[in-house]
C-alpha atoms as a PDB file:
ATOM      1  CA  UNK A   1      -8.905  62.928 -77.239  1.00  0.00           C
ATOM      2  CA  UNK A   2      -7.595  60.249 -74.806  1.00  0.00           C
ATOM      3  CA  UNK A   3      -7.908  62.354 -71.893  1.00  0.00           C
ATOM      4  CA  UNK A   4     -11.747  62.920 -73.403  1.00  0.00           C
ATOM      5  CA  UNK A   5     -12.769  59.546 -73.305  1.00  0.00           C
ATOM      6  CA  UNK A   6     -10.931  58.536 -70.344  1.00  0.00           C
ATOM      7  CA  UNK A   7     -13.235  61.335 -68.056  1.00  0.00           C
ATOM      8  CA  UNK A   8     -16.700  60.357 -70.686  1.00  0.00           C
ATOM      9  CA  UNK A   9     -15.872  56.618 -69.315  1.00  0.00           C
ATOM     10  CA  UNK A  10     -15.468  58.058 -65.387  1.00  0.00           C
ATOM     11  CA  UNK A  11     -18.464  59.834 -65.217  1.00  0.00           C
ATOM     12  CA  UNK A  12     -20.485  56.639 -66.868  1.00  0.00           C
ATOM     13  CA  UNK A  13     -19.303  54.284 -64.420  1.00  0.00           C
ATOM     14  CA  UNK A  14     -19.932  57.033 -61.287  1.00  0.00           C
ATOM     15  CA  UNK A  15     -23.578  57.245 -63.030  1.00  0.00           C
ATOM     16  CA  UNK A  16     -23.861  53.338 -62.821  1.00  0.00           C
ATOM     17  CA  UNK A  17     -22.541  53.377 -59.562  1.00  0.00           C
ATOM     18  CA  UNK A  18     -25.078  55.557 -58.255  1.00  0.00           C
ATOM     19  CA  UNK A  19     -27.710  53.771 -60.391  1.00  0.00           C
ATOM     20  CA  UNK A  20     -26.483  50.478 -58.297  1.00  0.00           C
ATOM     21  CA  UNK A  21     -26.834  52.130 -55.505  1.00  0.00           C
ATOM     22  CA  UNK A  22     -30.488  53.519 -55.992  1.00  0.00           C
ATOM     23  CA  UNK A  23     -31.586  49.190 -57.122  1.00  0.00           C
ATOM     24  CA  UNK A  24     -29.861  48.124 -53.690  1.00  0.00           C
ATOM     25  CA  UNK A  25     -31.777  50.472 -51.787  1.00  0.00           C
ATOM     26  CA  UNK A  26     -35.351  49.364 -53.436  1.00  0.00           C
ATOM     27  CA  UNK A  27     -34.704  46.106 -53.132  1.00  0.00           C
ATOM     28  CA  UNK A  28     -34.039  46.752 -49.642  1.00  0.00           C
ATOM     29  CA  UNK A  29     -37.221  48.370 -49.470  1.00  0.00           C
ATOM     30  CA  UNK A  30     -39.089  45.472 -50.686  1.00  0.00           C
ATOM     31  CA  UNK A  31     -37.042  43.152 -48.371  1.00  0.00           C
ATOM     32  CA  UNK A  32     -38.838  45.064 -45.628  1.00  0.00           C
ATOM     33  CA  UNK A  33     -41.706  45.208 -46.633  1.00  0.00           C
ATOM     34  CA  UNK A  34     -42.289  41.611 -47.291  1.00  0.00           C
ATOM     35  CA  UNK A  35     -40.722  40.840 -44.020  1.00  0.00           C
ATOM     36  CA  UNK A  36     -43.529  43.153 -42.732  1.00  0.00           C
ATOM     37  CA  UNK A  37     -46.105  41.250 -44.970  1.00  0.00           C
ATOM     38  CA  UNK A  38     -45.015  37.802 -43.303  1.00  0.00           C
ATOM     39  CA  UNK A  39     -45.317  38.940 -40.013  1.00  0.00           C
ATOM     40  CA  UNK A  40     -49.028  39.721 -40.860  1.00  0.00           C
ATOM     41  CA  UNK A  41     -48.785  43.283 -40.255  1.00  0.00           C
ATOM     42  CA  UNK A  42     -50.122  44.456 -43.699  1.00  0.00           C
ATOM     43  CA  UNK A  43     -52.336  47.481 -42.269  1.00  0.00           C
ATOM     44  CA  UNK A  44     -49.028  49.183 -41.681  1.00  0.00           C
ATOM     45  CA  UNK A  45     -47.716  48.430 -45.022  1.00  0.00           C
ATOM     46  CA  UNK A  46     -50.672  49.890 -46.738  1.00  0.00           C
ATOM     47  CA  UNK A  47     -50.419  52.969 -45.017  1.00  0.00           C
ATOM     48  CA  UNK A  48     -46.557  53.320 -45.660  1.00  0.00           C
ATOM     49  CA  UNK A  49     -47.135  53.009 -49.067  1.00  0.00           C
ATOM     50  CA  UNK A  50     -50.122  55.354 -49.280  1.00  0.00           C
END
């Protein structure tokens, strides 16, 4: 039973680890892109994100 909830608790935190991972990386995207936006190059934005 131990052994059970010991690998159930594991394979949550690898799940939240990769959910972390996947928030980093789009806030990182929106860093860039608003970086982008302040330089004044918002053409090339809207055609990344279309």
């Amino acid at each position: 039973m131990l052994v059970d909830e010991n690998a159930h608790y594991i394979a949550n935190s690898k799940r939240s680890e990769s959910f972390n991972r996947a928030c980093d990386i789009r806030n990182l995207h929106a860093q860039v892109l608003s970086s982008v936006k302040a330089r004044g190059f918002s053409k090339a934005e809207d055609a990344w994100l279309n």
